[in-house]
C-alpha atoms as a PDB file:
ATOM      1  CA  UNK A   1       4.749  19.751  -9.266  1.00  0.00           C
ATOM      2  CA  UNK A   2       2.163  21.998  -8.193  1.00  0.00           C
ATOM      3  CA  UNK A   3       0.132  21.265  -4.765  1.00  0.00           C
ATOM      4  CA  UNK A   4      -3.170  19.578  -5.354  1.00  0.00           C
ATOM      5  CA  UNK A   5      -6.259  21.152  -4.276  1.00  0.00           C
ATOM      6  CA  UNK A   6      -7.584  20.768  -0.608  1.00  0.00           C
ATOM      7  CA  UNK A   7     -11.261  20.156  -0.429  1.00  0.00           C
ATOM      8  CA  UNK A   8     -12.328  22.817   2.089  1.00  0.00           C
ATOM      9  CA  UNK A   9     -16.151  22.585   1.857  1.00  0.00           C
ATOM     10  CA  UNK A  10     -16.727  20.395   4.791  1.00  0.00           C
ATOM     11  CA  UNK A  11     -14.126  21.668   7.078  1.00  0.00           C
ATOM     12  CA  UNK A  12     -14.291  25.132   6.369  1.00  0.00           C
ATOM     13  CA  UNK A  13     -16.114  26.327   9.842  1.00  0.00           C
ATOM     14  CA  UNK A  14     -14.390  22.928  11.969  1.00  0.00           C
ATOM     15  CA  UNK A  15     -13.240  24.345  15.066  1.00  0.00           C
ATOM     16  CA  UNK A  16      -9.084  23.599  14.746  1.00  0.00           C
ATOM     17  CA  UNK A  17      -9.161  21.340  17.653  1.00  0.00           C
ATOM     18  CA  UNK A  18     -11.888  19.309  16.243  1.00  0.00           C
ATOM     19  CA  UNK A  19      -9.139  19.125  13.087  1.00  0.00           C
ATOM     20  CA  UNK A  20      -6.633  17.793  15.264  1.00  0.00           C
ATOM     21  CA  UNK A  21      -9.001  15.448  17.236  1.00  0.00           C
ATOM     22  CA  UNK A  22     -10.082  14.081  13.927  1.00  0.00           C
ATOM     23  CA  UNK A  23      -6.521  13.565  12.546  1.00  0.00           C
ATOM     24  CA  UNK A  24      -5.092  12.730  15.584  1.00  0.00           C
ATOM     25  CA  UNK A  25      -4.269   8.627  14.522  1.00  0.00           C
ATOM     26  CA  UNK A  26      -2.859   9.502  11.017  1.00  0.00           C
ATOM     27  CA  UNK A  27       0.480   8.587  11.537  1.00  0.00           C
ATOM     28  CA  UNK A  28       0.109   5.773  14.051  1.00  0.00           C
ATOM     29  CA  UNK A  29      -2.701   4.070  12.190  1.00  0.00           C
ATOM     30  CA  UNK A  30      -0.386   4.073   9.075  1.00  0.00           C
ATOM     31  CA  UNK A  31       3.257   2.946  11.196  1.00  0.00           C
ATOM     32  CA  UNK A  32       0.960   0.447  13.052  1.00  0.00           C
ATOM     33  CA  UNK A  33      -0.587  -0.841   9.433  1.00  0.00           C
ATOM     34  CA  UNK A  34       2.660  -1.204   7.908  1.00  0.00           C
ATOM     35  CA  UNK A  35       4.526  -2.923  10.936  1.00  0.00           C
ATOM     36  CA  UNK A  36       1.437  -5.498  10.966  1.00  0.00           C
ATOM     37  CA  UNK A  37       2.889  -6.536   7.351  1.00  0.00           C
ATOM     38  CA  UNK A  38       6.122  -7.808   8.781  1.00  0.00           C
ATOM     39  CA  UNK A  39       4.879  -9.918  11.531  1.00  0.00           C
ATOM     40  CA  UNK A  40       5.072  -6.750  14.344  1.00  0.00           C
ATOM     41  CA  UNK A  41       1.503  -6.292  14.415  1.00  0.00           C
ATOM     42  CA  UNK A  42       1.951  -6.546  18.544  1.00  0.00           C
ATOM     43  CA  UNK A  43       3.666  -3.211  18.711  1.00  0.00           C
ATOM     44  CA  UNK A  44       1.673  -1.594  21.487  1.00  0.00           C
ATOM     45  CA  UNK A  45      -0.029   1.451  21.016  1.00  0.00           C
ATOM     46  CA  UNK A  46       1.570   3.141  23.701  1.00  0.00           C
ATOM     47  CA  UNK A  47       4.870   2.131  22.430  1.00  0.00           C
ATOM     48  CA  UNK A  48       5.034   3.346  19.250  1.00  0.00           C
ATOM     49  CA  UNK A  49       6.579   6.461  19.764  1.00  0.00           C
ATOM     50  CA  UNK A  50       9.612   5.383  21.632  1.00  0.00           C
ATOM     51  CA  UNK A  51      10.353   2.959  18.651  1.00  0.00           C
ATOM     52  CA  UNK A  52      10.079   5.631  16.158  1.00  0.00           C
ATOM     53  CA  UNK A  53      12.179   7.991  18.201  1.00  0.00           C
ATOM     54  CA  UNK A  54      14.810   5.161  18.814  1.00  0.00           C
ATOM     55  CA  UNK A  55      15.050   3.965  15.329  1.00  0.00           C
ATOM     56  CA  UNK A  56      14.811   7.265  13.789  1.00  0.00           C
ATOM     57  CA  UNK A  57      17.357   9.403  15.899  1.00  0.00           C
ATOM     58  CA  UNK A  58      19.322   7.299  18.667  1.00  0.00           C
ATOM     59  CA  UNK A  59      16.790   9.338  21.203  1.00  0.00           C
ATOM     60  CA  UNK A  60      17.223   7.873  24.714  1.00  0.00           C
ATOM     61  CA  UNK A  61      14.020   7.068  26.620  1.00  0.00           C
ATOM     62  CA  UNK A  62      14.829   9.922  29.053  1.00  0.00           C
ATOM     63  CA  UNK A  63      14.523  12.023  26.054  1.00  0.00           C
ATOM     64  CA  UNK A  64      11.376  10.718  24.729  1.00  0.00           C
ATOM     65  CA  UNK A  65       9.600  10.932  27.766  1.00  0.00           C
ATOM     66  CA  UNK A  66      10.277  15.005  28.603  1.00  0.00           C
ATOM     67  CA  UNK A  67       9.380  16.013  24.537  1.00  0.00           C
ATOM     68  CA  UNK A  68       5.897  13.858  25.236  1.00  0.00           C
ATOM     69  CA  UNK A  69       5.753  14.896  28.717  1.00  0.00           C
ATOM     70  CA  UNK A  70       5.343  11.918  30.067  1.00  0.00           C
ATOM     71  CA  UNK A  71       6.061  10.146  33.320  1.00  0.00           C
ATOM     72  CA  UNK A  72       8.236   7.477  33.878  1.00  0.00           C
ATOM     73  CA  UNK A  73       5.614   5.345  35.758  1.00  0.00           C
ATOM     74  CA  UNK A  74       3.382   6.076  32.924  1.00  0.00           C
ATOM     75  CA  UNK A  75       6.212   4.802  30.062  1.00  0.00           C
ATOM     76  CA  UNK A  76       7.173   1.805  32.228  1.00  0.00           C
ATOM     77  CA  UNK A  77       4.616  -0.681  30.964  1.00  0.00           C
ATOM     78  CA  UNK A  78       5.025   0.049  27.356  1.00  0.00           C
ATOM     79  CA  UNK A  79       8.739  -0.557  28.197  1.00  0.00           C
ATOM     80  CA  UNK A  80       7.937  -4.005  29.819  1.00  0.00           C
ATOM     81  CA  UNK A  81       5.487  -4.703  27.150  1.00  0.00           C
ATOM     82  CA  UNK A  82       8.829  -3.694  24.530  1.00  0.00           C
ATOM     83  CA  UNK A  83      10.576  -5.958  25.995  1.00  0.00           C
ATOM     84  CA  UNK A  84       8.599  -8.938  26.717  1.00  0.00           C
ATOM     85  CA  UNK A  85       7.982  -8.740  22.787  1.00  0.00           C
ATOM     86  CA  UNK A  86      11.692  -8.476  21.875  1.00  0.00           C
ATOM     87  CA  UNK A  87      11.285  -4.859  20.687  1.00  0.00           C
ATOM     88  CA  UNK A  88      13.525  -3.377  23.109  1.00  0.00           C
ATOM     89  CA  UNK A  89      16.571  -5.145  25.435  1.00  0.00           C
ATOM     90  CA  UNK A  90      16.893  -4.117  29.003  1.00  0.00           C
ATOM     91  CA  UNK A  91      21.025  -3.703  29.948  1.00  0.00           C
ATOM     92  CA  UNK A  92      23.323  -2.027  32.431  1.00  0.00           C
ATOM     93  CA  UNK A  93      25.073   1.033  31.196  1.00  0.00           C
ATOM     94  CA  UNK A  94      28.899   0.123  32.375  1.00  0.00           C
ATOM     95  CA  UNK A  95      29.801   3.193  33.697  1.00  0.00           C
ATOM     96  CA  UNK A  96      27.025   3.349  36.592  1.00  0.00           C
ATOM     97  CA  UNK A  97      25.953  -0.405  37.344  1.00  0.00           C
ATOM     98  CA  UNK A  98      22.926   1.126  39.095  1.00  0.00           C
ATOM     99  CA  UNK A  99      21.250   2.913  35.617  1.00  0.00           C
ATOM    100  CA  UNK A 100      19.504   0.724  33.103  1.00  0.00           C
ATOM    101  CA  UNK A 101      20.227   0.846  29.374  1.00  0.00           C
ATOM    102  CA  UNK A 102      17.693   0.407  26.226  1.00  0.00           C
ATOM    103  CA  UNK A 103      18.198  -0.596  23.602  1.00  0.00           C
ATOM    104  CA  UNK A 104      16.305  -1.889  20.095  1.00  0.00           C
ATOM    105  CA  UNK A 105      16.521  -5.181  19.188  1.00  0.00           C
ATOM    106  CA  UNK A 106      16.884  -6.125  15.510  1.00  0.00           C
ATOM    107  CA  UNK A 107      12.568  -6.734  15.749  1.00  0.00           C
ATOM    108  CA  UNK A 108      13.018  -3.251  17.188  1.00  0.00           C
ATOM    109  CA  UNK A 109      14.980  -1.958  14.376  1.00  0.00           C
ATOM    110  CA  UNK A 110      12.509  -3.084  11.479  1.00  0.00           C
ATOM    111  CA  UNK A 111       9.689  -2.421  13.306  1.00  0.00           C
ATOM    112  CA  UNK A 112      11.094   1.520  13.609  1.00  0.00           C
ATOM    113  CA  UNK A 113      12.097   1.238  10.188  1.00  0.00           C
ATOM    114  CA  UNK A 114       8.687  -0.117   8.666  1.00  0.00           C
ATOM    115  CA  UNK A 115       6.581   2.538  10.553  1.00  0.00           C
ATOM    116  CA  UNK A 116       8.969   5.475   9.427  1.00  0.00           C
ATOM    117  CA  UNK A 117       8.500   4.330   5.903  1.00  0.00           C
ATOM    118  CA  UNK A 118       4.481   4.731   6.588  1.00  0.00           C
ATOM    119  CA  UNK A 119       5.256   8.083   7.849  1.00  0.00           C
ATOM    120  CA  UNK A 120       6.975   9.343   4.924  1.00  0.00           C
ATOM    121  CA  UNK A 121       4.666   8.107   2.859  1.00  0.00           C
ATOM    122  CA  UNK A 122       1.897  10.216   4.666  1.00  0.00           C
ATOM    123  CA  UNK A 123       4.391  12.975   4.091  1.00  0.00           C
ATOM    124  CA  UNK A 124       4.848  12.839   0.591  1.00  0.00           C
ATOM    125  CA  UNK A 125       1.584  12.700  -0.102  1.00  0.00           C
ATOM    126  CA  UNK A 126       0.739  15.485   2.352  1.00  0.00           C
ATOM    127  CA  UNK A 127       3.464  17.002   0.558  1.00  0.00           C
ATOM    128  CA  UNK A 128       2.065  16.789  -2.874  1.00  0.00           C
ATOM    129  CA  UNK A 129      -1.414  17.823  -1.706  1.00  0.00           C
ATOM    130  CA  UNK A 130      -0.413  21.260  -0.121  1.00  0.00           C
ATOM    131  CA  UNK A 131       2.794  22.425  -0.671  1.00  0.00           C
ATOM    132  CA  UNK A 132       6.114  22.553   1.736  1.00  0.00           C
ATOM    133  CA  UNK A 133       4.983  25.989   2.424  1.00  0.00           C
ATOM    134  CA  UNK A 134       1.741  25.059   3.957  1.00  0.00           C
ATOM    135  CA  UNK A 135       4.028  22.259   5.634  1.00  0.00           C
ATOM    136  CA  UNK A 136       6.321  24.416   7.373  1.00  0.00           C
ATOM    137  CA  UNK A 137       3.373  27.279   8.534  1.00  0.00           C
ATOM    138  CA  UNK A 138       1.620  23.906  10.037  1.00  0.00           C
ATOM    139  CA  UNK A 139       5.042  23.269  11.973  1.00  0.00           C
ATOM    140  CA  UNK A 140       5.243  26.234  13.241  1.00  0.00           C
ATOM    141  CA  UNK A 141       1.670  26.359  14.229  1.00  0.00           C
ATOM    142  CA  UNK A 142       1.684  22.810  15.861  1.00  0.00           C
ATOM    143  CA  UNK A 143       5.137  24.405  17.949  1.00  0.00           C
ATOM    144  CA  UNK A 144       3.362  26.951  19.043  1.00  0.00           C
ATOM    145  CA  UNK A 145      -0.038  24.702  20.405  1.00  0.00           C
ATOM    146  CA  UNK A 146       3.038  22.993  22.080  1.00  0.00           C
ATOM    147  CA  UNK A 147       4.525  25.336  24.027  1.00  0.00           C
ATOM    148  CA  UNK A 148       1.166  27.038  24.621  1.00  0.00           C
ATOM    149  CA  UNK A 149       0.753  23.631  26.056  1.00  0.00           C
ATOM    150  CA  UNK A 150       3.847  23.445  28.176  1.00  0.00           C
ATOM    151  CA  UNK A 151       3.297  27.094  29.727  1.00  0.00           C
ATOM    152  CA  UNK A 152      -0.036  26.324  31.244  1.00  0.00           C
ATOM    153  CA  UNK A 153       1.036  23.473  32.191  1.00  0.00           C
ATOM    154  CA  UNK A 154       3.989  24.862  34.091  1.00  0.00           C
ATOM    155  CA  UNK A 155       1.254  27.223  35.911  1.00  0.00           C
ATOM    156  CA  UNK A 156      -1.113  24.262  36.589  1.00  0.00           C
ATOM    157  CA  UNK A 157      -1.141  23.157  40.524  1.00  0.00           C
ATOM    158  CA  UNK A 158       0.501  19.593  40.345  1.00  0.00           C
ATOM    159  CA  UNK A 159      -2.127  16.822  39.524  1.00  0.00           C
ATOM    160  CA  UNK A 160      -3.945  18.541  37.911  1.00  0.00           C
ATOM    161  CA  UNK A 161      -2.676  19.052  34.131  1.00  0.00           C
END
């Protein structure tokens, strides 16, 4: 099946970053939309991501929190707010008493599971419109935004990036 048209009219002289500011709730708009249709419509915002990276890969919140480039002060409410809406349980891991385990709870699980649906939905139809090539050039432009990201941030004095 052969990509679909992209209407380029309107966009055609957008500045790329006013692209990406315009898309920028795609994804969570649709994973929030489709959790809210099995009762987990109090997913917070900020929380979304570690579900989706939990559910879809295992990732531990350690993890999570260096690929967004976050703090852990700055992930530790969406954690409480997790887990004071039985998203996420808090545990010990066994072999050092002193470290704290997450983990998803089975609300956790289909909340992860009903916003990755959403998000391959987006896909496919992102898929259909322009073509896997056109998918994989975006990757690898959105990689390197990243890590243009993550070397001036590395050169930024501290507090201010």
């Amino acid at each position: 099946m052969a990509p679909s048209p992209v209407r380029r009219d309107r966009y055609d002289d957008a500045p790329l970053s006013a692209l990406l500011y315009a898309i920028r709730g795609t994804y969570t708009d649709a994973a929030r939309r489709a959790q809210a249709t099995i009762g987990c419509a109090d997913v917070p915002a900020s929380g979304e991501f570690l579900l989706n990276a939990m559910e879809w890969s295992g990732a531990s919140l350690d993890s999570v929190i260096r690929f967004a480039g976050a703090t852990k002060q700055a992930v530790s409410q969406s954690v409480d707010r997790l887990v004071s809406r039985g998203y996420l349980a808090r545990g010990r891991d066994p072999a050092d008493r002193r470290r704290v385990t997450l983990t998803l709870t089975g609300r956790g699980h289909a909340a992860g599971r009903a916003g990755r649906a959403a998000i391959e939905r987006i896909d496919r139809e992102l898929r259909a419109r322009v073509g896997p090539e056109a998918i994989a050039q975006t990757r690898a432009t959105l990689v390197a935004l990243l890590e243009i990201k993550r070397r001036a941030g590395a050169s930024d004095p501290p507090g201010t990036a």
